[in-house]
N, C-alpha and C. Protein backbone atom coordinates (compact mmCIF):
# COMPACT_ATOMS: atom_id res chain seq x y z
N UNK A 1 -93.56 -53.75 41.79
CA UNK A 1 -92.50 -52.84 42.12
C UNK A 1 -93.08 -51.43 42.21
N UNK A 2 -92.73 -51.07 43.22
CA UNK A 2 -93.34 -49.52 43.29
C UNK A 2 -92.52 -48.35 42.69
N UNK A 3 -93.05 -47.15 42.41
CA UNK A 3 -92.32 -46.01 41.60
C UNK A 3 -91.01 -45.55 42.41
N UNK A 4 -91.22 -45.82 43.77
CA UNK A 4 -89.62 -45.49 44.21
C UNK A 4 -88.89 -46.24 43.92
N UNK A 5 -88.89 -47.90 44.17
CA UNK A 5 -88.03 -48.97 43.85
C UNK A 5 -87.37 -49.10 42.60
N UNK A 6 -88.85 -48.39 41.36
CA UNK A 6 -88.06 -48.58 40.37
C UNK A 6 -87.03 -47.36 40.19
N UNK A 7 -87.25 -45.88 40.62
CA UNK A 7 -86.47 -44.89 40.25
C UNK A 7 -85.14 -45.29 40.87
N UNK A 8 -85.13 -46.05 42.12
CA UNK A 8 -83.82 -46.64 43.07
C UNK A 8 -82.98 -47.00 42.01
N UNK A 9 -83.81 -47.99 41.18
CA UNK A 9 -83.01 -48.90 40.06
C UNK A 9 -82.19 -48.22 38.97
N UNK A 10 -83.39 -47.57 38.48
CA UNK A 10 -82.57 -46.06 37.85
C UNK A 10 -81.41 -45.39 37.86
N UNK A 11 -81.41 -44.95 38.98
CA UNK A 11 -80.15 -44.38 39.85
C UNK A 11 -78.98 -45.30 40.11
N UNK A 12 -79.69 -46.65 40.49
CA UNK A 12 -78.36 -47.69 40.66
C UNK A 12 -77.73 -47.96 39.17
N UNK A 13 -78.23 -48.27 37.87
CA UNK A 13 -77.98 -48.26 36.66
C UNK A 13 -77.38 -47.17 35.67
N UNK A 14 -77.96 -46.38 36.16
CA UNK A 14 -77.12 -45.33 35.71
C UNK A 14 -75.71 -44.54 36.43
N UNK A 15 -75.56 -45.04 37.86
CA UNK A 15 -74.31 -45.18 38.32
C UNK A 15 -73.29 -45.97 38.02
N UNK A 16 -73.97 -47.14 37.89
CA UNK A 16 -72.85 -48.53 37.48
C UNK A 16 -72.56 -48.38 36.03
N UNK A 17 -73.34 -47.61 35.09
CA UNK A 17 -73.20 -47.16 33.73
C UNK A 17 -71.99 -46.31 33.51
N UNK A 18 -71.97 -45.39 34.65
CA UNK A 18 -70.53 -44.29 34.94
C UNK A 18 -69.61 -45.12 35.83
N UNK A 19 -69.93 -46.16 36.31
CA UNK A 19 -68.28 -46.64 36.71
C UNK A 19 -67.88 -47.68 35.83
N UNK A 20 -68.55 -48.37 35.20
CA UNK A 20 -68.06 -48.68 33.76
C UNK A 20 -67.39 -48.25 32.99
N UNK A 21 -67.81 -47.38 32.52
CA UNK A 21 -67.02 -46.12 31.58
C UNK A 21 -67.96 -46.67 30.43
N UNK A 22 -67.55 -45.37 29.41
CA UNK A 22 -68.23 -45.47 28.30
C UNK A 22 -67.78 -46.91 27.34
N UNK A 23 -66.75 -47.07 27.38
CA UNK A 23 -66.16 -48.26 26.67
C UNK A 23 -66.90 -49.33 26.88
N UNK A 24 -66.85 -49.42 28.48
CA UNK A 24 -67.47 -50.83 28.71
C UNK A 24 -69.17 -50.78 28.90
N UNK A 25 -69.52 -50.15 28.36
CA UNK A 25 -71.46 -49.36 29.06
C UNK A 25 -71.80 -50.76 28.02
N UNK A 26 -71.31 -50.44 27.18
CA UNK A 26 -72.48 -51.63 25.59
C UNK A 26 -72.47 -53.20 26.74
N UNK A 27 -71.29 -53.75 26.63
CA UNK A 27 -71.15 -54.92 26.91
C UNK A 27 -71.72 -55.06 28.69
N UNK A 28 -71.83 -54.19 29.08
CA UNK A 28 -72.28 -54.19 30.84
C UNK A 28 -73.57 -54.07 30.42
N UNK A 29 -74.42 -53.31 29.52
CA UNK A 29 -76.02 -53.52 29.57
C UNK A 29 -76.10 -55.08 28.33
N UNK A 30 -75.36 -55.21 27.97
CA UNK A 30 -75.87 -57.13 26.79
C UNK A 30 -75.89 -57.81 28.48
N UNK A 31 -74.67 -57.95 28.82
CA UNK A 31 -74.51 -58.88 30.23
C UNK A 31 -75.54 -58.55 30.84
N UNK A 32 -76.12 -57.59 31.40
CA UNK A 32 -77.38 -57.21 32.49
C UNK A 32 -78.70 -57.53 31.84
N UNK A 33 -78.74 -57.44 30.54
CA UNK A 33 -79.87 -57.79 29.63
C UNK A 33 -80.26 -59.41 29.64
N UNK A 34 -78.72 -60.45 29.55
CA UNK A 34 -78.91 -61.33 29.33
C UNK A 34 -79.17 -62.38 31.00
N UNK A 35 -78.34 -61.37 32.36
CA UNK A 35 -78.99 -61.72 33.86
C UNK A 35 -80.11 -61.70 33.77
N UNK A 36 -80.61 -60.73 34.05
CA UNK A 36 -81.97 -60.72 33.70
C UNK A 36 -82.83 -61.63 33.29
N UNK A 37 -83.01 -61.35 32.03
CA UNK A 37 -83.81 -62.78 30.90
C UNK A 37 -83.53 -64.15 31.68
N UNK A 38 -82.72 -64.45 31.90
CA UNK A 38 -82.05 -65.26 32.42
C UNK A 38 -82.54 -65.81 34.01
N UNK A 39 -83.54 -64.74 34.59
CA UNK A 39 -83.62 -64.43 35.59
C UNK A 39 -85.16 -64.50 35.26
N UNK A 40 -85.64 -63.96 34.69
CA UNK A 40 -87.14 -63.80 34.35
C UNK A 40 -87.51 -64.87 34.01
N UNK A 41 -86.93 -66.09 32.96
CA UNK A 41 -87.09 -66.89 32.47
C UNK A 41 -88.46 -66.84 31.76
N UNK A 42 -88.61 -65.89 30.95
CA UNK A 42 -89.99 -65.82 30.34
C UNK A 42 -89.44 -65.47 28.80
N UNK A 43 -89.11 -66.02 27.77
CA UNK A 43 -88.39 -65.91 26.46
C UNK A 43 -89.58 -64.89 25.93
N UNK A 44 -90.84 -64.98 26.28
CA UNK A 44 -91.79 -64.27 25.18
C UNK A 44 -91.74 -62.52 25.87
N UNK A 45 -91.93 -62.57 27.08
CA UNK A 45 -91.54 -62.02 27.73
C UNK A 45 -89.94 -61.02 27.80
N UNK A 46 -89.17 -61.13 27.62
CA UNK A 46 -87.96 -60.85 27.26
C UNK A 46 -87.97 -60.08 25.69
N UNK A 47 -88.67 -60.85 25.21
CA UNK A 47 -88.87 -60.71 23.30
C UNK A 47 -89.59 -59.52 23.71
N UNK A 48 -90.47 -59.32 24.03
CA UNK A 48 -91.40 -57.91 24.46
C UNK A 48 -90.69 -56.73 25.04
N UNK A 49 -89.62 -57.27 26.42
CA UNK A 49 -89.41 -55.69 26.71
C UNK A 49 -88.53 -55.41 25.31
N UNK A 50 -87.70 -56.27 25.00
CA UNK A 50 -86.78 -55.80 23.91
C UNK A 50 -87.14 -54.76 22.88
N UNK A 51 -88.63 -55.57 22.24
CA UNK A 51 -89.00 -54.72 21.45
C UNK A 51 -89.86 -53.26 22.26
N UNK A 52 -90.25 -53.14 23.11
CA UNK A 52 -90.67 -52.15 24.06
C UNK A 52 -89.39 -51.12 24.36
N UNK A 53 -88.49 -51.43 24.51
CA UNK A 53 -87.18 -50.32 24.88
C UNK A 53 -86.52 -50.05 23.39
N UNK A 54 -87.02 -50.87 22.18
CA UNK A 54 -86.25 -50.37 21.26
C UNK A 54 -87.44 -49.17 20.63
N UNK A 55 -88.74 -49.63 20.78
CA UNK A 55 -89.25 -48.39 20.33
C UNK A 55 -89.40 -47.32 21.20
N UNK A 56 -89.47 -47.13 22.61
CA UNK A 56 -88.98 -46.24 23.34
C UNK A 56 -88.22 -45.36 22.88
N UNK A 57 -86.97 -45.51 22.10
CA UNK A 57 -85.72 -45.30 21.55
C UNK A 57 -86.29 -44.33 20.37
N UNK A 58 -87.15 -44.41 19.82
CA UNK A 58 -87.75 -43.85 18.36
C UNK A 58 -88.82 -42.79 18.79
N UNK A 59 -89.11 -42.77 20.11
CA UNK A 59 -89.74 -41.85 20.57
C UNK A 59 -89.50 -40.55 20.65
């Protein structure tokens, strides 16, 4: 994936984050978390970004 494609994604996610609304943001990123994985089909893989975006978070 190249750096534009991913910033595209960015932008698309963080739009659909605001037409969600704040209420529904938690349960719209578990659901997109669990497409995904779901999609990747790589469990160890999945286990990694998880822990990769949660320490992101502590940064």
């Amino acid at each position: 994936m190249t750096r534009t494609e991913l910033e595209a994604i960015y932008e698309a996610l963080a739009c659909r984050i605001d037409e969600v609304g704040e209420a529904n943001s938690p349960l719209y990123l578990a659901k997109l978390a669990l497409l995904l994985a779901e999609r990747l089909g790589d469990a160890t893989a999945v286990q990694s970004c998880l822990d990769d975006a949660a320490q992101a978070l502590d940064a």
